[in-house]
PDB file of N, CA and C in Angstrom:
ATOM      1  N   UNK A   1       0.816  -1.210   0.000  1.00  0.00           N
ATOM      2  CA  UNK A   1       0.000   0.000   0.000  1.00  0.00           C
ATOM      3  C   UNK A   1       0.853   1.265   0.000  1.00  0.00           C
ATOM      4  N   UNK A   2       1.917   0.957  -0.347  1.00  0.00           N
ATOM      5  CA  UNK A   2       3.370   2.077  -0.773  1.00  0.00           C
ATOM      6  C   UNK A   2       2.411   3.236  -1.226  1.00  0.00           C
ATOM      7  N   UNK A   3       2.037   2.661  -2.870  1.00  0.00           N
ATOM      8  CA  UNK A   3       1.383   3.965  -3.351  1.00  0.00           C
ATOM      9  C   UNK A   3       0.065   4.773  -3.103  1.00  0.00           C
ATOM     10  N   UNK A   4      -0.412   4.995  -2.091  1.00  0.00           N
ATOM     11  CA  UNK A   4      -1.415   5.212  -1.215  1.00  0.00           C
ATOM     12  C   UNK A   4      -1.291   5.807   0.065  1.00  0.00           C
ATOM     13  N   UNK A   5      -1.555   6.687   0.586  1.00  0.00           N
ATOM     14  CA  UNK A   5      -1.662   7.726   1.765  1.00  0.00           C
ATOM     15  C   UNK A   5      -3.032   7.799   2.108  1.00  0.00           C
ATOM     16  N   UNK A   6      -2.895   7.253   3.506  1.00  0.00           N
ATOM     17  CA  UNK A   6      -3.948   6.902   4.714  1.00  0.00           C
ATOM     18  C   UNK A   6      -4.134   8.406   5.173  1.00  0.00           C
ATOM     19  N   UNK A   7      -5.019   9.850   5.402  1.00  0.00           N
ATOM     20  CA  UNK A   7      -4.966  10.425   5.738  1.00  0.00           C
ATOM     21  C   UNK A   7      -5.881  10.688   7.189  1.00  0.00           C
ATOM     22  N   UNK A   8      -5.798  10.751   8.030  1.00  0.00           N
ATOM     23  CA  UNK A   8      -6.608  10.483   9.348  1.00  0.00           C
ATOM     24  C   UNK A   8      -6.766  11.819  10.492  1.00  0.00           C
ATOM     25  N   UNK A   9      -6.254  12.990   9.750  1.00  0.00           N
ATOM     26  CA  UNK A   9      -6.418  14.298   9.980  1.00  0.00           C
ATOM     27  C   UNK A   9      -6.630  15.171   9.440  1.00  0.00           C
ATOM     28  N   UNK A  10      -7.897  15.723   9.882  1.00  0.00           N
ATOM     29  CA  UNK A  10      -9.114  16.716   8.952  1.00  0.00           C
ATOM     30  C   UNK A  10      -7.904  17.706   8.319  1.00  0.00           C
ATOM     31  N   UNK A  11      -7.479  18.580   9.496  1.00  0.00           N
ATOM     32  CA  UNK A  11      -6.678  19.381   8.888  1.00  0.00           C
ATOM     33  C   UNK A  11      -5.868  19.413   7.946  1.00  0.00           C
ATOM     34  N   UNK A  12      -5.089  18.703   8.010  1.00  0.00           N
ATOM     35  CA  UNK A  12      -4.156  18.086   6.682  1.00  0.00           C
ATOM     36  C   UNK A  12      -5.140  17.555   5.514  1.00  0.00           C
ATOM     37  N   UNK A  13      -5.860  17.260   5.827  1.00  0.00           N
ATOM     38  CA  UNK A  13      -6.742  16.843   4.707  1.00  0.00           C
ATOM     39  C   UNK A  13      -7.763  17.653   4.107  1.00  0.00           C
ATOM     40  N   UNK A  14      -7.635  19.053   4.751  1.00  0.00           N
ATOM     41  CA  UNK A  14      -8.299  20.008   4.245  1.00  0.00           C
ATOM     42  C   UNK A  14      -7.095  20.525   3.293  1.00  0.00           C
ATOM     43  N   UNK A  15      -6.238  20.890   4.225  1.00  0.00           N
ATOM     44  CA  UNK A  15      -4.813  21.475   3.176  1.00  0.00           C
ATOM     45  C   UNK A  15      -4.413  20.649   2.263  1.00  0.00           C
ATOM     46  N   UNK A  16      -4.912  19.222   1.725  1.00  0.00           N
ATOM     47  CA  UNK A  16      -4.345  18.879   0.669  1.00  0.00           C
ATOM     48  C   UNK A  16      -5.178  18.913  -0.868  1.00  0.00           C
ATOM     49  N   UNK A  17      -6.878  18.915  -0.071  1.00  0.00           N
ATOM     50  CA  UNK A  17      -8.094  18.879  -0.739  1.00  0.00           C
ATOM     51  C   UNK A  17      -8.048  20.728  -1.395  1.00  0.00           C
ATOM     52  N   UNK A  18      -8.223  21.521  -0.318  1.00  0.00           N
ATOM     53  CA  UNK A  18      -7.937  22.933  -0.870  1.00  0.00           C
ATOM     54  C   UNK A  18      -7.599  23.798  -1.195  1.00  0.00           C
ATOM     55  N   UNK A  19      -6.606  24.081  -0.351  1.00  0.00           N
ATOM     56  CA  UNK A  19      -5.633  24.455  -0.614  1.00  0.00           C
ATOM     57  C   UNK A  19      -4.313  24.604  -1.566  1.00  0.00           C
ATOM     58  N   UNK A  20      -4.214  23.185  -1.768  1.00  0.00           N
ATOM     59  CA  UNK A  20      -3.207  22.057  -2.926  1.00  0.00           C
ATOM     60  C   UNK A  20      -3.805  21.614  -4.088  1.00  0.00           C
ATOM     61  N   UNK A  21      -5.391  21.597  -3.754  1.00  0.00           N
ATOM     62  CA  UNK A  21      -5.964  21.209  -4.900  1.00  0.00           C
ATOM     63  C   UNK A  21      -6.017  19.563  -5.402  1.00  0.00           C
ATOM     64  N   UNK A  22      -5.228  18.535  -4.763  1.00  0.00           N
ATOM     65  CA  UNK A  22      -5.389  17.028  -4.829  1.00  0.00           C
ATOM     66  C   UNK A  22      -6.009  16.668  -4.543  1.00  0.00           C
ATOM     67  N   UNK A  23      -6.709  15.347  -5.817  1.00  0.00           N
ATOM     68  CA  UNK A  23      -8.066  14.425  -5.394  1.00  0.00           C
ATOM     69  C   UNK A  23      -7.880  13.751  -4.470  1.00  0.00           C
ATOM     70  N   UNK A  24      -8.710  13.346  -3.697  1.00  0.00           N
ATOM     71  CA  UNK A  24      -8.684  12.180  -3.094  1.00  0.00           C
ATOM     72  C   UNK A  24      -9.229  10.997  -3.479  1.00  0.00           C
ATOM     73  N   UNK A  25      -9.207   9.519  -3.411  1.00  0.00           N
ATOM     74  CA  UNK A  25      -9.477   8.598  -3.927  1.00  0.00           C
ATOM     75  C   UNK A  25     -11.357   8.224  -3.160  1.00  0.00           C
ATOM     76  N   UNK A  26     -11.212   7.997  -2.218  1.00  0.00           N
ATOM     77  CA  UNK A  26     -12.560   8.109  -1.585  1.00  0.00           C
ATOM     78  C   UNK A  26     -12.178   8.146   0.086  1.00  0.00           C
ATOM     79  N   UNK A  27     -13.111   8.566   0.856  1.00  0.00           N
ATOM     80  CA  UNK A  27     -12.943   8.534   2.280  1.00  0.00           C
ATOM     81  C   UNK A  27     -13.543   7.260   2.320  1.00  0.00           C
ATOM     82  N   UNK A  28     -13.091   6.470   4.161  1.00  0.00           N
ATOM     83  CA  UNK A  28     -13.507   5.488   4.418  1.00  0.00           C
ATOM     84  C   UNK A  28     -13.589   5.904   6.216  1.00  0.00           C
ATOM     85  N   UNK A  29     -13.993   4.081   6.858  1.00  0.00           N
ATOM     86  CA  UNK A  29     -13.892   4.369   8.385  1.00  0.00           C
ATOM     87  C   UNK A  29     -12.808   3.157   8.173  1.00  0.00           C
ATOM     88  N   UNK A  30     -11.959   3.317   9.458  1.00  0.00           N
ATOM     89  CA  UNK A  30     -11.161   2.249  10.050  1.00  0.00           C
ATOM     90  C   UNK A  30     -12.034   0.828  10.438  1.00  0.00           C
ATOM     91  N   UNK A  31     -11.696   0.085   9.902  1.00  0.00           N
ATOM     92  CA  UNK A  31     -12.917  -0.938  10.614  1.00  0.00           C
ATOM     93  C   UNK A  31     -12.102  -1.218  11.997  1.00  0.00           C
ATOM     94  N   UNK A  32     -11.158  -1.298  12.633  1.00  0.00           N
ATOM     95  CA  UNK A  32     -10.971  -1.273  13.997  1.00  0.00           C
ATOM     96  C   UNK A  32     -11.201  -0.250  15.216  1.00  0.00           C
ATOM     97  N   UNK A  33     -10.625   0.913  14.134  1.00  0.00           N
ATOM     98  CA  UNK A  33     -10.926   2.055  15.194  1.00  0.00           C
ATOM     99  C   UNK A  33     -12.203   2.834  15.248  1.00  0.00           C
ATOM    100  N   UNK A  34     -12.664   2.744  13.725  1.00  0.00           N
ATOM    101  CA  UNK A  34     -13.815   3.020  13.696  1.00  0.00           C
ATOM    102  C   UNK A  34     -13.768   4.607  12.907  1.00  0.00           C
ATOM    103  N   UNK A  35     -11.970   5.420  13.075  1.00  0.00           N
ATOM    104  CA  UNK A  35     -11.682   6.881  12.514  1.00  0.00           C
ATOM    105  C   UNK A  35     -11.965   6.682  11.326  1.00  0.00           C
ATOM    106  N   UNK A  36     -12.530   8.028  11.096  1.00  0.00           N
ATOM    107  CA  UNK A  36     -12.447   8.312   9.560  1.00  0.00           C
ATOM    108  C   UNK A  36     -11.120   8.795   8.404  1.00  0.00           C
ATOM    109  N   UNK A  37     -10.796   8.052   7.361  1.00  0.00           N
ATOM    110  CA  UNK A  37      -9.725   8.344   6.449  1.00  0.00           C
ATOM    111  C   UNK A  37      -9.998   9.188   5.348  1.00  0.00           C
ATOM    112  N   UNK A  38      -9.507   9.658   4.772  1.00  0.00           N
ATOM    113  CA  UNK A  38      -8.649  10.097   3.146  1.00  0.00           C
ATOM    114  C   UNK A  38      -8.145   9.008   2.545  1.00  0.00           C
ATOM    115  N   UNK A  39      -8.576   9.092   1.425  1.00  0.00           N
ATOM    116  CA  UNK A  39      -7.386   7.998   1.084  1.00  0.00           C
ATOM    117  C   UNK A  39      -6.785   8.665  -0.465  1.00  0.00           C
ATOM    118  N   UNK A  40      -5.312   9.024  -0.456  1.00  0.00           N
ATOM    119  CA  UNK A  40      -4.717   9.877  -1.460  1.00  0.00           C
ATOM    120  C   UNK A  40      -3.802   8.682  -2.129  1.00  0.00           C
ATOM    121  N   UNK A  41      -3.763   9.095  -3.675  1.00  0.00           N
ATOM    122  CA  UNK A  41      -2.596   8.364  -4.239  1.00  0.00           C
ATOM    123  C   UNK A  41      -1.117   9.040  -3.906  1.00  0.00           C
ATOM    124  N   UNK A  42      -0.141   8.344  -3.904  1.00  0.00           N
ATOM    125  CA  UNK A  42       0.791   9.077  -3.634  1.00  0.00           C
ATOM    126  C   UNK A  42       1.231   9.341  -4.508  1.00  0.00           C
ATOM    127  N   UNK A  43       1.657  10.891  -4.919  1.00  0.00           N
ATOM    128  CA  UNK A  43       2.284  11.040  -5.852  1.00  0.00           C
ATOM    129  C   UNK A  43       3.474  12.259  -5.673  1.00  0.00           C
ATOM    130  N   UNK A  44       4.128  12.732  -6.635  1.00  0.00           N
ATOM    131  CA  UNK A  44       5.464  14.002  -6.237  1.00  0.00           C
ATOM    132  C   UNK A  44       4.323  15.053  -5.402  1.00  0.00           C
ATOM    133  N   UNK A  45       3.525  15.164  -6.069  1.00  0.00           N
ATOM    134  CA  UNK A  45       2.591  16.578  -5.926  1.00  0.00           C
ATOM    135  C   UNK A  45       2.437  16.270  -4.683  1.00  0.00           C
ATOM    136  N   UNK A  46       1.968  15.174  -4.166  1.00  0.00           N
ATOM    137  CA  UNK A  46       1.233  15.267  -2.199  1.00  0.00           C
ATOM    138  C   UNK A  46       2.607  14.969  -1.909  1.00  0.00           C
ATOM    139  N   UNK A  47       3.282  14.351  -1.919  1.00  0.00           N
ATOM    140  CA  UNK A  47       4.795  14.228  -1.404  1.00  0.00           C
ATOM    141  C   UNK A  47       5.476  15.675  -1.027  1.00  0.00           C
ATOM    142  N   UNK A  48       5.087  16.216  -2.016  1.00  0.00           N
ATOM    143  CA  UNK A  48       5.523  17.926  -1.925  1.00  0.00           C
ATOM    144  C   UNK A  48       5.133  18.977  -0.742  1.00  0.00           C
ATOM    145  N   UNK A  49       3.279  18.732  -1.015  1.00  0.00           N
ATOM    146  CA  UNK A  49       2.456  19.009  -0.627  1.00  0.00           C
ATOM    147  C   UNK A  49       2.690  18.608   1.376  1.00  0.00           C
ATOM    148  N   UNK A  50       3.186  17.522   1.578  1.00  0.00           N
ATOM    149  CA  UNK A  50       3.253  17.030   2.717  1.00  0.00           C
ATOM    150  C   UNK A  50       4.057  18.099   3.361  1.00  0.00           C
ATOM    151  N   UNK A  51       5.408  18.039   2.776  1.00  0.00           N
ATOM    152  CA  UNK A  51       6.969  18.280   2.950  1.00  0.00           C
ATOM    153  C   UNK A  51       6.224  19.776   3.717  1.00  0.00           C
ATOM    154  N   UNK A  52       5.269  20.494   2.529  1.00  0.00           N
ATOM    155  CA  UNK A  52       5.539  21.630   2.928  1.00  0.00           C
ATOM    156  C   UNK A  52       4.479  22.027   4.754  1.00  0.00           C
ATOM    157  N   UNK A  53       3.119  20.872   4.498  1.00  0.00           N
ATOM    158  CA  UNK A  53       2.778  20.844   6.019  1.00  0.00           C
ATOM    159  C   UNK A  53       3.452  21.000   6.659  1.00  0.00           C
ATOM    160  N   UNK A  54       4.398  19.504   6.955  1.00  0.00           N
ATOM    161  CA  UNK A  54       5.243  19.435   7.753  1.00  0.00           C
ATOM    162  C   UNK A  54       5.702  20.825   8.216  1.00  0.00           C
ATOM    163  N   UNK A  55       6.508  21.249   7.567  1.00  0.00           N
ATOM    164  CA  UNK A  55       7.615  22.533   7.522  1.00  0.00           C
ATOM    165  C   UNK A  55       6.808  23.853   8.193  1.00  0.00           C
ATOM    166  N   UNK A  56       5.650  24.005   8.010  1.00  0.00           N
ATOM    167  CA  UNK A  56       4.513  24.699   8.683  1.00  0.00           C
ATOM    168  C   UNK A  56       5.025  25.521  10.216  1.00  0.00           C
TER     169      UNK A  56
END
């Protein structure tokens, strides 16, 4: 699941949806925990996109 990013925080997942402008693949729930996901392809662009959260 390399190429795929689990996203499990609104915030970040607002900044990648609006901000950045990247699709997301579909949201889901954890079937253990029950949290809600993002689920992003990984690509340079969210890789980028991350780097620059992070750096925040």
């Amino acid at each position: 699941m390399k190429n795929y990013f689990f996203c499990y925080d609104k915030r970040l997942r607002d900044f990648l949806r609006y901000e950045k402008n990247i699709d997301y693949i579909c949201e889901g729930r954890h079937l253990k925990t029950g949290m809600i996901f993002t689920l992003f392809e990984r690509t340079k662009k969210l890789n980028q996109a991350l780097e620059e959260y992070k750096n925040r």
